[in-house]
C-alpha atoms as a PDB file:
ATOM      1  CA  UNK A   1     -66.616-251.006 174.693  1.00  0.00           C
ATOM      2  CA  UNK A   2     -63.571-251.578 172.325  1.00  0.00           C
ATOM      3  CA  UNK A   3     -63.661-255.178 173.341  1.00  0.00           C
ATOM      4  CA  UNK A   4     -66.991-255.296 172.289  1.00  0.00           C
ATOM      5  CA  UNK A   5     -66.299-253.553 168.692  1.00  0.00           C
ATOM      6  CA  UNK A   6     -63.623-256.037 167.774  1.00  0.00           C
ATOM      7  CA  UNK A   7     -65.824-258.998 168.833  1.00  0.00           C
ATOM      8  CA  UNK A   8     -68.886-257.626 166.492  1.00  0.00           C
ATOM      9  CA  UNK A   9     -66.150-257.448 163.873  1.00  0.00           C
ATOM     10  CA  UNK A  10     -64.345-260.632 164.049  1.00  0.00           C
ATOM     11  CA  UNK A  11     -67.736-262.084 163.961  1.00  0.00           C
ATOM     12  CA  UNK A  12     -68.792-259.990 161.297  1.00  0.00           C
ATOM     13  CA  UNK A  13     -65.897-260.919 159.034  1.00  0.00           C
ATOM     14  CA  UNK A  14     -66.145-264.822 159.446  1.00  0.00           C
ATOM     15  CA  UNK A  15     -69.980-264.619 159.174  1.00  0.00           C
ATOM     16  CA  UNK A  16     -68.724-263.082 155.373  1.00  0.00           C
ATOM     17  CA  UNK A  17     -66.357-265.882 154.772  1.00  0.00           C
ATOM     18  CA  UNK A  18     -68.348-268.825 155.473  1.00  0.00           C
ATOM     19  CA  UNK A  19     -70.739-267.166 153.113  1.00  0.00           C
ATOM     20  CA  UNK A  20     -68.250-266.579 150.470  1.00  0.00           C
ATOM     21  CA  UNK A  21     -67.254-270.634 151.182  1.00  0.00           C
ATOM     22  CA  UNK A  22     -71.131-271.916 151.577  1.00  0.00           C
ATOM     23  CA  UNK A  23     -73.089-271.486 148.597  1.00  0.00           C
ATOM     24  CA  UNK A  24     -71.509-267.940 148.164  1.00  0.00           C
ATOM     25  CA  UNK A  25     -69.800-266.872 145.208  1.00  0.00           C
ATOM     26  CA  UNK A  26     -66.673-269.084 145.878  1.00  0.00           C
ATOM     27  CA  UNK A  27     -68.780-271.957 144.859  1.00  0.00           C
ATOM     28  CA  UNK A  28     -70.221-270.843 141.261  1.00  0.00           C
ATOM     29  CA  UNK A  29     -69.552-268.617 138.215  1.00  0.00           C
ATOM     30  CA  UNK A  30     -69.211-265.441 138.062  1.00  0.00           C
ATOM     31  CA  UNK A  31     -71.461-264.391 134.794  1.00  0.00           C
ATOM     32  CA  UNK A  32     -70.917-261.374 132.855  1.00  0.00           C
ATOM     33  CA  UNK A  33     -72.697-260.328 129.893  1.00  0.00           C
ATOM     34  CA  UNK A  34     -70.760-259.222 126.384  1.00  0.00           C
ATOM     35  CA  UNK A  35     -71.645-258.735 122.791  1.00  0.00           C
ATOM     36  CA  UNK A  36     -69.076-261.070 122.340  1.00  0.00           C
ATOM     37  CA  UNK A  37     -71.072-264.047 124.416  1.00  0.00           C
ATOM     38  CA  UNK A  38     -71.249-264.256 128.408  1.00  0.00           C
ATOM     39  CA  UNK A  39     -67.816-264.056 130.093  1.00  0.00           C
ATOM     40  CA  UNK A  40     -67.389-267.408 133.328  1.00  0.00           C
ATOM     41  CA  UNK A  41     -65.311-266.646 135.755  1.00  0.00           C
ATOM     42  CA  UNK A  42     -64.951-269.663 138.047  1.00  0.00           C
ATOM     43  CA  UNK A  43     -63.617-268.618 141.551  1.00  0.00           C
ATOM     44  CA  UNK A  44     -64.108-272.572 142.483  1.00  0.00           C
ATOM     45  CA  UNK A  45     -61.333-272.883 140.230  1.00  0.00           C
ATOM     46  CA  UNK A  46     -59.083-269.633 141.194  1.00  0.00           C
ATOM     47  CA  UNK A  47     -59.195-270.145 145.010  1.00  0.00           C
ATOM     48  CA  UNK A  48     -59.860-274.033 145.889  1.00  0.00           C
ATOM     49  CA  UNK A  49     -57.742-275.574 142.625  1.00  0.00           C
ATOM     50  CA  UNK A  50     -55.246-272.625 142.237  1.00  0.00           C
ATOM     51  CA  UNK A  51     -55.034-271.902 145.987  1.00  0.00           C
ATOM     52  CA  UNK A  52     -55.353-268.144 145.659  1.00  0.00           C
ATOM     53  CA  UNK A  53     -56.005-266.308 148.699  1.00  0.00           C
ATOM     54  CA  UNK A  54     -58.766-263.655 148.041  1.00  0.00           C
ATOM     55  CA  UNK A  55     -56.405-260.570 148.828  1.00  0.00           C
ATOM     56  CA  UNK A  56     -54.439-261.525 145.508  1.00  0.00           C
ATOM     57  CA  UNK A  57     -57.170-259.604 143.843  1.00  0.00           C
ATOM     58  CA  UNK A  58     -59.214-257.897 146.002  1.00  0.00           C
ATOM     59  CA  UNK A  59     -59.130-255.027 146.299  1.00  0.00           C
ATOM     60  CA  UNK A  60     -55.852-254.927 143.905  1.00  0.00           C
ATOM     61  CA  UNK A  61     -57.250-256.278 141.120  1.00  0.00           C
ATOM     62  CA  UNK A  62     -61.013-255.663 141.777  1.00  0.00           C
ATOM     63  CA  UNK A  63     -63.622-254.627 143.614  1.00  0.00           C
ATOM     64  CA  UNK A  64     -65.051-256.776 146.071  1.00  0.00           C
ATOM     65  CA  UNK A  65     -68.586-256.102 144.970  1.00  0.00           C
ATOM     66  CA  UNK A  66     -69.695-258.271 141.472  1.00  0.00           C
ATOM     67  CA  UNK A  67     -70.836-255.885 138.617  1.00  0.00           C
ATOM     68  CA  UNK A  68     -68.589-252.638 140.576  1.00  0.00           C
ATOM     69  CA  UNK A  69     -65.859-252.876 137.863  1.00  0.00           C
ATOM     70  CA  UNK A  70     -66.270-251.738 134.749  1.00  0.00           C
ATOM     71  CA  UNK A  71     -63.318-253.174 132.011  1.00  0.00           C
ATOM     72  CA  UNK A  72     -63.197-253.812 128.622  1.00  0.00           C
ATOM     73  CA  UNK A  73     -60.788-256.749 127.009  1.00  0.00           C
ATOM     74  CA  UNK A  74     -58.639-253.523 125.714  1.00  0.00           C
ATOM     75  CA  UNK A  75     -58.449-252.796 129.563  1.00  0.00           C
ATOM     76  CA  UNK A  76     -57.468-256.829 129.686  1.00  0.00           C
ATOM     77  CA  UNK A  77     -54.744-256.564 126.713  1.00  0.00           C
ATOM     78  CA  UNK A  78     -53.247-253.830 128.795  1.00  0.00           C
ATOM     79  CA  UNK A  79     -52.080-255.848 131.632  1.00  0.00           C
ATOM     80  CA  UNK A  80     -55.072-254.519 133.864  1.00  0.00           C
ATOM     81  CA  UNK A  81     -57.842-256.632 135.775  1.00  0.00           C
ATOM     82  CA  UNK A  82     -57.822-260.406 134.434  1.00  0.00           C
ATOM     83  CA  UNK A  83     -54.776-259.350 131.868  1.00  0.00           C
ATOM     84  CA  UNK A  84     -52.556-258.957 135.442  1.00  0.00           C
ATOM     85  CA  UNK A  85     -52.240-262.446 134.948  1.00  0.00           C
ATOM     86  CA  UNK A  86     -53.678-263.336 131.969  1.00  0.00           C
ATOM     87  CA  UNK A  87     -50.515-262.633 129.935  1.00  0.00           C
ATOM     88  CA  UNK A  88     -49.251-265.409 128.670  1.00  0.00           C
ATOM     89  CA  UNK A  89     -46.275-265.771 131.831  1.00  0.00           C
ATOM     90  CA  UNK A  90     -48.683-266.311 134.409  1.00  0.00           C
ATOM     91  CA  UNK A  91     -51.687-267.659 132.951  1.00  0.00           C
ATOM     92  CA  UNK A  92     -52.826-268.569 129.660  1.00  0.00           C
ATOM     93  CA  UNK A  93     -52.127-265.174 127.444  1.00  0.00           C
ATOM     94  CA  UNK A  94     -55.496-263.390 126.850  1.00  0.00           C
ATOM     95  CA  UNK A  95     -54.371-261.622 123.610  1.00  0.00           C
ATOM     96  CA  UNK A  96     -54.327-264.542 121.755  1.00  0.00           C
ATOM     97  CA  UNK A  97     -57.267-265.245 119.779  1.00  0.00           C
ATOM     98  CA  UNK A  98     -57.125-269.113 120.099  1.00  0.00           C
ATOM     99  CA  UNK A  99     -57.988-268.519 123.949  1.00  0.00           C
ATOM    100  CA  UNK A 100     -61.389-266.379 123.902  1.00  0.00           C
ATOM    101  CA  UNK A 101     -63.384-269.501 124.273  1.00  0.00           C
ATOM    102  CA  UNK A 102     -61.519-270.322 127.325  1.00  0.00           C
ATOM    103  CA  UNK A 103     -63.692-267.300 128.910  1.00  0.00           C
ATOM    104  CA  UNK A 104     -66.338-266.365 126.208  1.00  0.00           C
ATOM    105  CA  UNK A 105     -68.882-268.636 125.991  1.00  0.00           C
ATOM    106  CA  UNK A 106     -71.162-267.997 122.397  1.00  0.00           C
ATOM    107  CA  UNK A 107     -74.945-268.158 123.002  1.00  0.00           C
ATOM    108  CA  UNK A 108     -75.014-267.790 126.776  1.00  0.00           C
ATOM    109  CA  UNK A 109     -74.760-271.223 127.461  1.00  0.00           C
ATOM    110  CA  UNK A 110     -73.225-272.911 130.655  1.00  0.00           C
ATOM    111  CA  UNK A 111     -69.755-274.571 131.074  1.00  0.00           C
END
């Protein structure tokens, strides 16, 4: 029986990953809606050009589930969610007004 259980599982979890790798969110934009114009987050770019594993923020960071975190850029500014490393050491600094395009897109439009 517990042979069984980790089978299913093992199974389970690689059936999620080649999801997450095959047309899954790994391979678009996230898109979140703000007054301040829709918010891109590219995990193409985070995990296949930055080479971050997953489990650097999940569940750390965030969530696994899109749309379970709610954050505001005051949350950001505080060194929490994107501002862990968007703080001008790790990644560009998200405090500074010259970068909210890099994120904010005006209009809705795509990248």
């Amino acid at each position: 029986m517990r042979k069984g259980v980790i089978t299913v599982s093992v199974l389970a979890l690689t059936a999620t990953l080649v999801g997450c790798f095959k047309g899954g969110v790994l391979n678009r934009d996230l898109v979140f809606k703000t007054k301040m114009g829709d918010v891109h987050f590219s995990h193409v770019y985070h995990v296949k050009v930055k080479k971050m594993h997953c489990s650097y923020c999940h569940p750390r960071l965030f969530k696994k589930r899109f749309g379970a975190d709610k954050f505001t850029m005051r949350d950001i500014w505080q060194g929490k969610y994107c501002g862990a490393c968007h703080n001008g050491r790790i990644a560009f600094d998200a405090r500074n007004r010259n970068n909210c395009s890099r994120c904010h897109r005006q209009g809705g439009g795509e990248s």
